[in-house]
Protein backbone atom coordinates (compact mmCIF):
# COMPACT_ATOMS: atom_id res chain seq x y z
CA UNK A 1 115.15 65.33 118.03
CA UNK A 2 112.31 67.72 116.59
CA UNK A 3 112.80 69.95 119.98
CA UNK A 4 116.63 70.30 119.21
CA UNK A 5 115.96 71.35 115.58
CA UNK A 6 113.41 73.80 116.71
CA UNK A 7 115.54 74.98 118.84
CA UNK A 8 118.70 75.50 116.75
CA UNK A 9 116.75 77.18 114.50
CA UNK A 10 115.19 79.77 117.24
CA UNK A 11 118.93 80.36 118.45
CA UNK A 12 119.58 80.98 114.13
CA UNK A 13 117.41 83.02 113.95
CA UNK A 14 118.12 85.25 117.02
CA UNK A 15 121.86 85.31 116.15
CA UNK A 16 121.66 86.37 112.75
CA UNK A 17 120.52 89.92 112.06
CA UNK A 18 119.29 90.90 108.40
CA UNK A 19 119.60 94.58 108.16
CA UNK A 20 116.61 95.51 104.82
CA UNK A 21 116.96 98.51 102.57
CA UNK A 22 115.55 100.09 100.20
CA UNK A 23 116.49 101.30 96.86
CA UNK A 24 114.88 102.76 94.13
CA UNK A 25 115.34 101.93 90.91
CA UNK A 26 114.10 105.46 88.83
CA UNK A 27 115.02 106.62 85.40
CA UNK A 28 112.92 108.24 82.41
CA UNK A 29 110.26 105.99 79.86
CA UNK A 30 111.84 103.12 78.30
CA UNK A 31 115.11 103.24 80.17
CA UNK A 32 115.29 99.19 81.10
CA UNK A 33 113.89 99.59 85.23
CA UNK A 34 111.37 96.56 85.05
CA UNK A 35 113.89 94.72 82.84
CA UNK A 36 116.96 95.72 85.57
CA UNK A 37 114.52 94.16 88.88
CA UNK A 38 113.62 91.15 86.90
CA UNK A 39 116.96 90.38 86.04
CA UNK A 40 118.14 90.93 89.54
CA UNK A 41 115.31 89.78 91.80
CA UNK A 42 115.33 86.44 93.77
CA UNK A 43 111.91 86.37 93.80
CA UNK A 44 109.57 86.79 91.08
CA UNK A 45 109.15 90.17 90.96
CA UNK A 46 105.68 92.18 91.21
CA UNK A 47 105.17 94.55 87.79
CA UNK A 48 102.53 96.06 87.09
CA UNK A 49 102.67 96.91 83.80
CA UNK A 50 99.31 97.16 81.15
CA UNK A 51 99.51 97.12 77.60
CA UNK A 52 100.20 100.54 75.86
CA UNK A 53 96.81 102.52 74.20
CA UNK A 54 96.54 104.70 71.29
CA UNK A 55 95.59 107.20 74.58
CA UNK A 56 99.23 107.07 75.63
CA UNK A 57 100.54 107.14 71.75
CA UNK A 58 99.96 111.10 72.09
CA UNK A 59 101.57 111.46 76.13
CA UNK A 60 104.62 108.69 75.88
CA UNK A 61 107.11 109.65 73.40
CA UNK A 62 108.18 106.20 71.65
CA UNK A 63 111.05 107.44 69.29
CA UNK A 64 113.54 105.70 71.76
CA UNK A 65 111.80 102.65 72.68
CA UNK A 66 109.87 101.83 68.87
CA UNK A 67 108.96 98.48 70.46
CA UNK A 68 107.64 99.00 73.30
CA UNK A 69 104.01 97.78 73.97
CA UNK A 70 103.87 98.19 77.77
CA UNK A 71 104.68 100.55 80.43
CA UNK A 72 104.58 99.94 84.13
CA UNK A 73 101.65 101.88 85.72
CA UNK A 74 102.37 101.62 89.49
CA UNK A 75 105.80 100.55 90.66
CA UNK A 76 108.15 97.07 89.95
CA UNK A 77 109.33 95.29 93.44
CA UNK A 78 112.04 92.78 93.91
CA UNK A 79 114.10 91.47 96.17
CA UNK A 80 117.87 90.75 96.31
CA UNK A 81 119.75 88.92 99.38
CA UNK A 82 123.56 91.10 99.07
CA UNK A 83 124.88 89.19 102.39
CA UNK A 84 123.67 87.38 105.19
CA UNK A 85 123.00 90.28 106.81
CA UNK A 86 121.79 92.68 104.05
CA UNK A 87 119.13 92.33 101.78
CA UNK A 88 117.97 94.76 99.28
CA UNK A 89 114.04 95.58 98.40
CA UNK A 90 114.14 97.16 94.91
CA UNK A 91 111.62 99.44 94.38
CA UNK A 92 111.81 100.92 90.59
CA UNK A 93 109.01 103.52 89.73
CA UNK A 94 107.17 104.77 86.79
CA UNK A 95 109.02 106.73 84.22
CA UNK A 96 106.34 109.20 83.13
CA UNK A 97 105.67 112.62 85.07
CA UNK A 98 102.49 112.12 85.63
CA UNK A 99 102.92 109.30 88.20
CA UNK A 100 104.87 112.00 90.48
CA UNK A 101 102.93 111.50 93.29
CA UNK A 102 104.16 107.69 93.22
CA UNK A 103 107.27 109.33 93.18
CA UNK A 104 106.89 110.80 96.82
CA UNK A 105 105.13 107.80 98.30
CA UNK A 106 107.70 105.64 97.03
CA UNK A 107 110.97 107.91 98.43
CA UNK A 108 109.96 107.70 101.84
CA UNK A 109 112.36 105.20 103.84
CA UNK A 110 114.95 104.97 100.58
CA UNK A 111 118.58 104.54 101.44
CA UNK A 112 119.43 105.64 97.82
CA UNK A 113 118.53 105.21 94.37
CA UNK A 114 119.70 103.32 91.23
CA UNK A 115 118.92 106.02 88.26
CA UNK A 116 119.45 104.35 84.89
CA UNK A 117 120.05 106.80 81.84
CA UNK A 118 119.65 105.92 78.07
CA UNK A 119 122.95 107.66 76.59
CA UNK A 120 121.06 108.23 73.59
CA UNK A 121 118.34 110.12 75.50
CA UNK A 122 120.74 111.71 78.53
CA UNK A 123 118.15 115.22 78.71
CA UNK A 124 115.37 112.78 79.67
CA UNK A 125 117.21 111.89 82.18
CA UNK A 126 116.96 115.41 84.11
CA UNK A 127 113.57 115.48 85.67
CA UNK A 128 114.54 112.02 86.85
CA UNK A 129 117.36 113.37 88.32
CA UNK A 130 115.61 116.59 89.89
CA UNK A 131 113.19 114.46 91.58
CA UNK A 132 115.97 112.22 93.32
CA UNK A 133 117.55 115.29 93.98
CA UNK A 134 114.57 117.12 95.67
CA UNK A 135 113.72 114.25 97.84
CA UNK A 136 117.42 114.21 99.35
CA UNK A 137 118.45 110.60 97.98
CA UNK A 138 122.02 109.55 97.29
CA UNK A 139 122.47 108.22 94.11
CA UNK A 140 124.53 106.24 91.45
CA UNK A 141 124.32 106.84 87.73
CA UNK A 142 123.40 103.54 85.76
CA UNK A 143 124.43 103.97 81.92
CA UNK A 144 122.02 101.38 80.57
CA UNK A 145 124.01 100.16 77.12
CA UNK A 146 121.77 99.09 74.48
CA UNK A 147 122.56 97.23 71.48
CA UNK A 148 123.85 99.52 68.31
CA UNK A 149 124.00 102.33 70.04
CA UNK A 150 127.13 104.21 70.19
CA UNK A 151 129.83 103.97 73.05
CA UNK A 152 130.14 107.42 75.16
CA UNK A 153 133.21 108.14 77.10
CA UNK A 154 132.17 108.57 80.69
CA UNK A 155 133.59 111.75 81.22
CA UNK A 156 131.08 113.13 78.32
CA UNK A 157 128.56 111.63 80.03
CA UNK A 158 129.26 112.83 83.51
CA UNK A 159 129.85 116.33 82.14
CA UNK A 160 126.43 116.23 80.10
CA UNK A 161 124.77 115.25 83.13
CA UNK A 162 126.20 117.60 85.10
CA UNK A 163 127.59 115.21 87.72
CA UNK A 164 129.07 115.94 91.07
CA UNK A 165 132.42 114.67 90.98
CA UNK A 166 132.04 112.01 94.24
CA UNK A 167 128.71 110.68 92.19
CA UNK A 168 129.52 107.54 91.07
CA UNK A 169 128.79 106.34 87.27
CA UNK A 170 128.86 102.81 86.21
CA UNK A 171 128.18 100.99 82.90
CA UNK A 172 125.50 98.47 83.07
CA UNK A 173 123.31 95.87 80.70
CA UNK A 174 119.86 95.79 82.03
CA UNK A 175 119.23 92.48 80.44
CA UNK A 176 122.14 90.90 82.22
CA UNK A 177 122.36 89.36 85.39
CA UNK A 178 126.54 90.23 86.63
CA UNK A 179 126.09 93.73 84.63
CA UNK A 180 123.21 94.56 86.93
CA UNK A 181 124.39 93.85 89.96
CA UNK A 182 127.60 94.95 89.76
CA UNK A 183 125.56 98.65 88.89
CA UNK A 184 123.52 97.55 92.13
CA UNK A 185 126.63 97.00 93.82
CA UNK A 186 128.50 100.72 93.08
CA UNK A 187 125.42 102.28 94.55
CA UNK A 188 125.77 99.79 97.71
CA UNK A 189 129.46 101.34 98.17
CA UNK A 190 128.69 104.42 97.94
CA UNK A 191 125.56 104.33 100.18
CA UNK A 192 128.18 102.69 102.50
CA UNK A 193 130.97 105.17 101.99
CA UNK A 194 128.80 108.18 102.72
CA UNK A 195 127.75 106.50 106.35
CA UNK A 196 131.82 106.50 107.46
């Protein structure tokens, strides 16, 4: 009987084909990207952030984020099962320019890229953009809604961003779990709409 299950398991395993991609998950300082691959991974996800010191007071501009005590110094990874045949690895980078060169290492091999904006804070959002840009990667606009902050029509949004029309911009809750993915899931589409 153990031969059979081994065996049923081999022919699983050759049947089923699991394509992997990866996505980036970018945006400026403080925008929600570790909070977005925690909520979303399957795994526990890898951060790597360290405690914020009076160093980075004078270099990381806190007037959006007044609470924030930590900032990710490397690179976030998760990992999120779409299908049985797709599964994402989210990759979500450092917010600062001066981790740039993670930047390039990271880009290589990503399908596209999950850029989450603060609407409160849309012109940080522009060298964020540029870089995504410059490295060729499709992308999907992720308005990341805060509490108390006030609602933005999407148009205004798209225009202040500048947005191609065929770009697609979706409304999303970091902190929540449906919110997230469904963001995850307009950048999935559109990925998938650009390859017919």
């Amino acid at each position: 009987m153990a031969s059979k299950l081994a065996l049923d398991d081999r022919t699983y395993l050759r049947d089923s084909v699991q394509t992997a991609a990866k996505i980036l998950v970018v945006g400026h300082f403080a925008v929600g990207k570790t909070t977005l691959i925690g909520t979303l991974s399957e795994i526990p996800p890898l951060r790597t952030e360290e405690v914020m010191t009076r160093a980075g007071e004078k270099i990381d501009d806190l007037k959006g984020a007044p609470g924030k005590t930590t900032t990710t110094v490397a690179m976030d990874f998760g990992r999120l099962t779409l299908s049985e045949n797709l599964v994402l690895y989210l990759f979500g980078t450092p917010g600062q320019q001066r981790f740039v060169q993670v930047w390039e290492d990271m880009s290589r091999g990503a399908l596209g890229a999950l850029v989450l904006v603060d609407p409160e804070r849309l012109e940080e959002s522009f060298p964020v953009m540029d870089l995504v840009e410059q490295y060729g990667i499709p992308y999907t606009i992720a308005v990341n809604r805060f509490d108390d902050t006030p609602t933005h029509v999407d148009d205004e949004i798209r225009e202040a961003l500048d947005l191609l029309p065929e770009t697609p911009l979706v409304n999303c809750d970091a902190r929540d779990e449906r919110s997230s993915a469904n963001a995850l899931i307009a950048l999935v589409r559109y990925l998938q709409s650009r390859l017919s």
